[in-house]
N, C-alpha and C. Protein backbone atom coordinates (compact mmCIF):
# COMPACT_ATOMS: atom_id res chain seq x y z
N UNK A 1 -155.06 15.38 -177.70
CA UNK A 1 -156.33 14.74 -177.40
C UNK A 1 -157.45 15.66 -177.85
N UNK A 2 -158.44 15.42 -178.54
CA UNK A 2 -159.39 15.79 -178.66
C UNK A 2 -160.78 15.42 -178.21
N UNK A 3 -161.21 16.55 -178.17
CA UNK A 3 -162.59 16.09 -176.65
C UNK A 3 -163.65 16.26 -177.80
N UNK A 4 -165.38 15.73 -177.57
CA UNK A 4 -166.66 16.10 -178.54
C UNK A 4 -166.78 17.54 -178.77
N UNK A 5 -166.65 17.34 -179.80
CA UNK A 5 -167.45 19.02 -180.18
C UNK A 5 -168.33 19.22 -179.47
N UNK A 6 -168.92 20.10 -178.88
CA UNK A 6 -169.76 20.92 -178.08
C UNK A 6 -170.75 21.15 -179.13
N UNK A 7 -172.36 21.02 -178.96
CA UNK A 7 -173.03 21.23 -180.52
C UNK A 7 -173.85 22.66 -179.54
N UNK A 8 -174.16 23.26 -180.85
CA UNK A 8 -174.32 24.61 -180.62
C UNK A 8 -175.76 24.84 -179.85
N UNK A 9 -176.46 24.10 -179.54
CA UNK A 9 -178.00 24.16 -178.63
C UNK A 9 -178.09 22.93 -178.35
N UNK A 10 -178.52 22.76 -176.91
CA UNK A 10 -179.73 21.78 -176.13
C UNK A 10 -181.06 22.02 -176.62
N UNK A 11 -181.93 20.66 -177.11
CA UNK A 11 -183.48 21.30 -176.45
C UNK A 11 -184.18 20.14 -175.37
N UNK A 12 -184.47 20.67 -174.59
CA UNK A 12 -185.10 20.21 -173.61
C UNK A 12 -187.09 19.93 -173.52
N UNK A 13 -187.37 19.15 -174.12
CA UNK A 13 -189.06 18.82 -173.74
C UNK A 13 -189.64 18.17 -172.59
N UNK A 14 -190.41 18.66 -172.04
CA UNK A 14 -191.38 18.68 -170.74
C UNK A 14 -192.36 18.81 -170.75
N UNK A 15 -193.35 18.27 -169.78
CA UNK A 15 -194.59 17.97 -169.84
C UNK A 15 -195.04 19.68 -169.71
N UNK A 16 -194.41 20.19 -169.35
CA UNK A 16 -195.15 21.87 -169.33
C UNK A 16 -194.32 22.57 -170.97
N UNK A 17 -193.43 21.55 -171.46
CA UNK A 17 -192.93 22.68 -172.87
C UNK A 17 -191.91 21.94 -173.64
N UNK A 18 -191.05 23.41 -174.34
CA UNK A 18 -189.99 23.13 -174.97
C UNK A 18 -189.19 24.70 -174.80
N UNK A 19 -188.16 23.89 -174.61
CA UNK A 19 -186.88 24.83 -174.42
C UNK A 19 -185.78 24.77 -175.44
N UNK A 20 -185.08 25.55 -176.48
CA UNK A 20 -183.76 25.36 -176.84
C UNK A 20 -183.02 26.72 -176.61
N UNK A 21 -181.77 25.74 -175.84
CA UNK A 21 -180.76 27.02 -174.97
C UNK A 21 -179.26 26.51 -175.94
N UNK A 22 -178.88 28.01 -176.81
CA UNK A 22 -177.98 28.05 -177.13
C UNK A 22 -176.43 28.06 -176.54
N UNK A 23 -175.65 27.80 -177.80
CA UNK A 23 -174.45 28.20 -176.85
C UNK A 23 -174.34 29.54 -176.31
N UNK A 24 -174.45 30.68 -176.45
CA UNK A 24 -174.57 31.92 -176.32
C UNK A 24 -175.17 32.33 -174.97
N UNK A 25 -175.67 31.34 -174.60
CA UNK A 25 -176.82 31.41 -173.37
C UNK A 25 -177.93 31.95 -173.62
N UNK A 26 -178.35 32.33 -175.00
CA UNK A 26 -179.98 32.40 -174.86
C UNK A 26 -180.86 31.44 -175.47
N UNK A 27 -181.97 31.52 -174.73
CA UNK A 27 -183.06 30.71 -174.95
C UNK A 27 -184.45 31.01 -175.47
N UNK A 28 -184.62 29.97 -176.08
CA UNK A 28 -186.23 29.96 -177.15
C UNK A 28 -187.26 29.17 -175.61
N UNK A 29 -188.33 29.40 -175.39
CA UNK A 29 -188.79 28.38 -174.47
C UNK A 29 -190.19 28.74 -175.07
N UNK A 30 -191.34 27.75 -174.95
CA UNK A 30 -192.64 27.82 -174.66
C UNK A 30 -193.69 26.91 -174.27
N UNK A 31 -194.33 27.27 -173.54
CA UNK A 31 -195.47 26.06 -172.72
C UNK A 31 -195.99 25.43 -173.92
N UNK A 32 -196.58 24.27 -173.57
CA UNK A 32 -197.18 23.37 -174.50
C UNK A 32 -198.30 24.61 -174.43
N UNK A 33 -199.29 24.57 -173.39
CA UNK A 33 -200.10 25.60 -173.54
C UNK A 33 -200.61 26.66 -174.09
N UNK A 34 -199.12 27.13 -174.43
CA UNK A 34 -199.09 28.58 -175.48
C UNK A 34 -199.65 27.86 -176.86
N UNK A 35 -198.39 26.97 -177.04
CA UNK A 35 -198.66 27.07 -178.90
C UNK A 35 -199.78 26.05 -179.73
N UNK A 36 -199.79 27.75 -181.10
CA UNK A 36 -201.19 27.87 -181.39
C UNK A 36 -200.88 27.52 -183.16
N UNK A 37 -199.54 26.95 -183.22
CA UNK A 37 -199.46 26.85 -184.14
C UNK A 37 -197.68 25.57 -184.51
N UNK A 38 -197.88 24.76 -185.27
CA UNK A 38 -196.61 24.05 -185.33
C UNK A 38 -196.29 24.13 -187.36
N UNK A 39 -194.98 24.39 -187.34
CA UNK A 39 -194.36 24.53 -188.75
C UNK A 39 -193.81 23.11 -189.29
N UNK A 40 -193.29 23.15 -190.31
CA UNK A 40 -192.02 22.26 -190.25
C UNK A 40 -191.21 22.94 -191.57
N UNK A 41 -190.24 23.14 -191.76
CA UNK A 41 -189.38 23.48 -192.28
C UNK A 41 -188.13 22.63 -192.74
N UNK A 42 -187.61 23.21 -194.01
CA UNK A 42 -186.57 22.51 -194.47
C UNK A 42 -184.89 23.08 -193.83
N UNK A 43 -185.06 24.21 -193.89
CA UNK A 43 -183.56 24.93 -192.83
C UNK A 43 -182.63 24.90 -194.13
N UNK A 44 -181.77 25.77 -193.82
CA UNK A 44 -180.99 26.30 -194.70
C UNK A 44 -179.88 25.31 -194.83
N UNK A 45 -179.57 24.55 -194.00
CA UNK A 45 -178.53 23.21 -193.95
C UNK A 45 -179.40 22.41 -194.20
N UNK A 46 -180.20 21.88 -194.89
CA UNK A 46 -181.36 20.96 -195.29
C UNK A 46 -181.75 20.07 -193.87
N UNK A 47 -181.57 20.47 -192.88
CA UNK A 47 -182.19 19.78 -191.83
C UNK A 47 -183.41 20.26 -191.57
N UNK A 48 -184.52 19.35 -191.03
CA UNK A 48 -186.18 19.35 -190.96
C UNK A 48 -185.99 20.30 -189.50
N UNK A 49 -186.80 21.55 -189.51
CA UNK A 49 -186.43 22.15 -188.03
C UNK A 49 -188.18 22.03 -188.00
N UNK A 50 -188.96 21.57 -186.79
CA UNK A 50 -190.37 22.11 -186.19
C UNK A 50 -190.25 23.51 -185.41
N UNK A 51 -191.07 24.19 -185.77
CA UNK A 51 -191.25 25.41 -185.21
C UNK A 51 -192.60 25.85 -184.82
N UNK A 52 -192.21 26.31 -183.73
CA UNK A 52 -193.51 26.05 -182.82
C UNK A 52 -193.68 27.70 -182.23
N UNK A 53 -195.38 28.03 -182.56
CA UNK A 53 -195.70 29.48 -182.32
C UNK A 53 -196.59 29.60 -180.91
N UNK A 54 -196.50 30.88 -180.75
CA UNK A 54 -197.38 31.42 -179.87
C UNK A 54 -198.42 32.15 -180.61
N UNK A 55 -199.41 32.98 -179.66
CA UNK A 55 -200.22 34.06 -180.45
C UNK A 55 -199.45 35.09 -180.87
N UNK A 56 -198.85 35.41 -180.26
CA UNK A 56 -197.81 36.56 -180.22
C UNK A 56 -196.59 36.51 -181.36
N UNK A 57 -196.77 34.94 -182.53
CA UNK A 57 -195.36 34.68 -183.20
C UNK A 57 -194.24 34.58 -182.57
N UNK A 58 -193.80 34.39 -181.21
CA UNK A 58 -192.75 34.31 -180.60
C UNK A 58 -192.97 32.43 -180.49
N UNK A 59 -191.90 31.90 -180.38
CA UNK A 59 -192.03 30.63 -180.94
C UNK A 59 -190.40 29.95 -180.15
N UNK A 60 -190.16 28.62 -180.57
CA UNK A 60 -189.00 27.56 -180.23
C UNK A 60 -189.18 27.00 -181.56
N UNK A 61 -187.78 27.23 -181.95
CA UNK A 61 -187.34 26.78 -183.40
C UNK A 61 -186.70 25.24 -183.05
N UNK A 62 -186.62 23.92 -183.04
CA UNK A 62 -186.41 22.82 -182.41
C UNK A 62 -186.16 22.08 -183.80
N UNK A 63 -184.53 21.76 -184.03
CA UNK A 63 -184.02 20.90 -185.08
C UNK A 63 -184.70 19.60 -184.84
N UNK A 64 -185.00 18.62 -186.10
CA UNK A 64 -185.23 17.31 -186.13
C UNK A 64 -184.18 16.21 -185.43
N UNK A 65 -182.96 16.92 -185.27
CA UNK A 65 -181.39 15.94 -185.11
C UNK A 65 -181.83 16.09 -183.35
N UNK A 66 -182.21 17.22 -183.13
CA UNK A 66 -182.58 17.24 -181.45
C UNK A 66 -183.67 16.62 -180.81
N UNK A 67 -184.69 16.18 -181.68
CA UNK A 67 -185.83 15.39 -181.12
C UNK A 67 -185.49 14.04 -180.66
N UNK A 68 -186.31 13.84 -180.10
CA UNK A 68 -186.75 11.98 -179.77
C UNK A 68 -188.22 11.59 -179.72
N UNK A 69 -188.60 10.76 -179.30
CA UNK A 69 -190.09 9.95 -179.47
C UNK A 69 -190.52 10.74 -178.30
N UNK A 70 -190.23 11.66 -177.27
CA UNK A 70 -190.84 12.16 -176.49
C UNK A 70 -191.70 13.37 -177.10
N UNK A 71 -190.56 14.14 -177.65
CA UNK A 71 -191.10 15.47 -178.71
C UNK A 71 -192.24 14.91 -179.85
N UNK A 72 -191.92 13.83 -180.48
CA UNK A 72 -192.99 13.60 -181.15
C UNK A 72 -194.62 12.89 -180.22
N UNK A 73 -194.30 12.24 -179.46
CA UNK A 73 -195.49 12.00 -178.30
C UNK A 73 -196.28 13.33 -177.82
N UNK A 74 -195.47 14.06 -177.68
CA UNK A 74 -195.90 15.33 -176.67
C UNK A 74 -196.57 16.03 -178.00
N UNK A 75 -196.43 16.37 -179.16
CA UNK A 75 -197.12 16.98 -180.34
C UNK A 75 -198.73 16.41 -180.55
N UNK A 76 -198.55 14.97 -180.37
CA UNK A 76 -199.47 14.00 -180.41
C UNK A 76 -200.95 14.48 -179.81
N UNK A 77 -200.12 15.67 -178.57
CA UNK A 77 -201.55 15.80 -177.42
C UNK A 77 -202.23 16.64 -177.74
N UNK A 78 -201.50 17.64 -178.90
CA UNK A 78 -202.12 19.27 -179.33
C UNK A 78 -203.54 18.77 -180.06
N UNK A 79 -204.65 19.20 -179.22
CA UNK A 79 -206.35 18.76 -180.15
C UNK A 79 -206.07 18.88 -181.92
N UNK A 80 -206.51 17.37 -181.52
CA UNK A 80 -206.98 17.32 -183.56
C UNK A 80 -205.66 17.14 -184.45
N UNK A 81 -204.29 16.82 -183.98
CA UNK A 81 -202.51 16.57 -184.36
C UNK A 81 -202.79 15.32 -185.07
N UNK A 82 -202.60 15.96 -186.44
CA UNK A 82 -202.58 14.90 -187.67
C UNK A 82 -201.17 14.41 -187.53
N UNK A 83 -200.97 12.97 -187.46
CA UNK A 83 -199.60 12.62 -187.46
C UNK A 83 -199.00 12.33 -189.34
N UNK A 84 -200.17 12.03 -189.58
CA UNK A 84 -199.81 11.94 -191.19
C UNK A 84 -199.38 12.84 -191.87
N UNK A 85 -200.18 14.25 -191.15
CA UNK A 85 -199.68 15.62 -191.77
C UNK A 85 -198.40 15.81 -191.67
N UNK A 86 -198.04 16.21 -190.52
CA UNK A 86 -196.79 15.81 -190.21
C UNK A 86 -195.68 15.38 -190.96
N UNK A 87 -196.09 13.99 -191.32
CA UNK A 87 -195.35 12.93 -192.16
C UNK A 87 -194.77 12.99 -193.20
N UNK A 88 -196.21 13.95 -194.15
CA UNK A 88 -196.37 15.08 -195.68
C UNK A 88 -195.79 16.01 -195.34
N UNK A 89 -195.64 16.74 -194.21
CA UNK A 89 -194.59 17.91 -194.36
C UNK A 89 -193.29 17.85 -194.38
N UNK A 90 -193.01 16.86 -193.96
CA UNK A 90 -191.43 16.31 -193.19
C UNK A 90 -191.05 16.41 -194.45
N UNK A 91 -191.60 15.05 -195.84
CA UNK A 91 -191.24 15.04 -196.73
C UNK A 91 -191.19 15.72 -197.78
N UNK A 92 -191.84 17.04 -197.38
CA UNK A 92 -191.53 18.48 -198.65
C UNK A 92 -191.44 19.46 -198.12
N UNK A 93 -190.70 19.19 -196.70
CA UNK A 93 -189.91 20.41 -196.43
C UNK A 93 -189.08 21.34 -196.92
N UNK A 94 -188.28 20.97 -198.22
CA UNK A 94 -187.56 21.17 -198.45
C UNK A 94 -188.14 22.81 -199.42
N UNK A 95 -189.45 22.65 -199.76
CA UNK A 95 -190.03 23.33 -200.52
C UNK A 95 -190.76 24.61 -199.40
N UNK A 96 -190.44 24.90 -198.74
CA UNK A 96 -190.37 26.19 -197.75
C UNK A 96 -191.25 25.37 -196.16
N UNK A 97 -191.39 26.42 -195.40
CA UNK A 97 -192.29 26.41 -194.34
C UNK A 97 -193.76 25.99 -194.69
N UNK A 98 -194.56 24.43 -193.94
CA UNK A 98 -195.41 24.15 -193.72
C UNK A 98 -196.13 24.08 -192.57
N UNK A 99 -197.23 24.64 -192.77
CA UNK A 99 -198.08 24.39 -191.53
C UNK A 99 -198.84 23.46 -191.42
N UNK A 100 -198.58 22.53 -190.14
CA UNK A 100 -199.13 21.18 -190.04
C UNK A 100 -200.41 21.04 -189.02
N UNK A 101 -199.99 22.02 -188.12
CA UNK A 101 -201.44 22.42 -187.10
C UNK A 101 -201.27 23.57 -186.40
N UNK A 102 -202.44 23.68 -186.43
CA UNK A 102 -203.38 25.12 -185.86
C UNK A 102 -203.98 24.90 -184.75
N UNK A 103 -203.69 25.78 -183.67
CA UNK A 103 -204.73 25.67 -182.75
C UNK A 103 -206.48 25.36 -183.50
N UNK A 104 -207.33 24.65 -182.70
CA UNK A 104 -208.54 24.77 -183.12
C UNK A 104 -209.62 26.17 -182.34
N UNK A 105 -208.67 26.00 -181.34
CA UNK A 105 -209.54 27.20 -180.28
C UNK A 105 -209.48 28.65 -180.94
N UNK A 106 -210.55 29.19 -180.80
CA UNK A 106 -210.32 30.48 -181.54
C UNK A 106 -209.45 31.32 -180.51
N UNK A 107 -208.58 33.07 -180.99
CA UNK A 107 -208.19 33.18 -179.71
C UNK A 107 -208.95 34.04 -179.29
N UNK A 108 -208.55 34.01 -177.52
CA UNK A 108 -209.01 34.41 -176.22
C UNK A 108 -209.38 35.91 -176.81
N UNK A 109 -210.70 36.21 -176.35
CA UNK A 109 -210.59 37.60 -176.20
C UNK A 109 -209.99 38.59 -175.48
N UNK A 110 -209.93 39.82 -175.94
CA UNK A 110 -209.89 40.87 -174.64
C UNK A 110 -210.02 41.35 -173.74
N UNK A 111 -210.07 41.10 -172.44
CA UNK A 111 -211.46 41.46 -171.76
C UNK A 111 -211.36 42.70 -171.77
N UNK A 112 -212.72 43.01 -171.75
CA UNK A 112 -214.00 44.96 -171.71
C UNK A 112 -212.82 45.50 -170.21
N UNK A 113 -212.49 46.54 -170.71
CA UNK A 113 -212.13 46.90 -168.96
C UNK A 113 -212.35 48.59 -169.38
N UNK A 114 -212.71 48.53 -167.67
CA UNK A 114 -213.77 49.86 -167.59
C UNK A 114 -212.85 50.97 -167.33
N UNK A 115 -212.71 52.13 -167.08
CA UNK A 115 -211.81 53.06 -166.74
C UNK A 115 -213.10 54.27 -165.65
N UNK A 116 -212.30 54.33 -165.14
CA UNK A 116 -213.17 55.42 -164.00
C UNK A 116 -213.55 56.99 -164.60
């Protein structure tokens, strides 16, 4: 008898993020909040992966085969999310990493902190 292959990551989207938890047990996670930046990529197995940044470049790499209409809804909310862009990247992914949106907010400063 043979049982489903086990596929090698979950990703999980939520109104606070995205998560993908490998088989290995580690995990990519980040708040919608954080990211300041969304990719799309062609992947070395020609599958479309979105990749999604922080300020920091720490990011959730999230295959196309793992999405649903929720992941694409929830992109929808990031200020100023060209869906057309999107659309144009999907289809020349294949031709490296595109960037489809940018945060618009500039980032946060530093704050001044005083020392005694």
């Amino acid at each position: 008898m043979h049982g489903n292959q086990v596929p090698d990551s979950y990703v999980y989207v939520t109104e606070e993020g995205v998560a993908r938890h490998y088989a290995d047990g580690s995990v990519e996670a980040l708040a919608w909040e954080d990211v300041v930046e969304v990719r799309v990529d062609g992947g070395a197995d020609s599958e479309v992966n979105y990749i999604l940044l922080d300020r920091d470049g720490q990011g959730c790499v999230v295959p196309s085969s793992a999405t649903d209409a929720s992941f694409l809804a929830r992109l929808r909310y990031l200020p100023d999310f060209d869906l057309d862009r999107l659309t144009s990247a999907m289809a020349s992914a294949r031709d490296g990493a595109v960037v489809v949106w940018r945060s618009p907010e500039p980032p946060s400063p530093l704050p001044d902190l005083e020392y005694d």
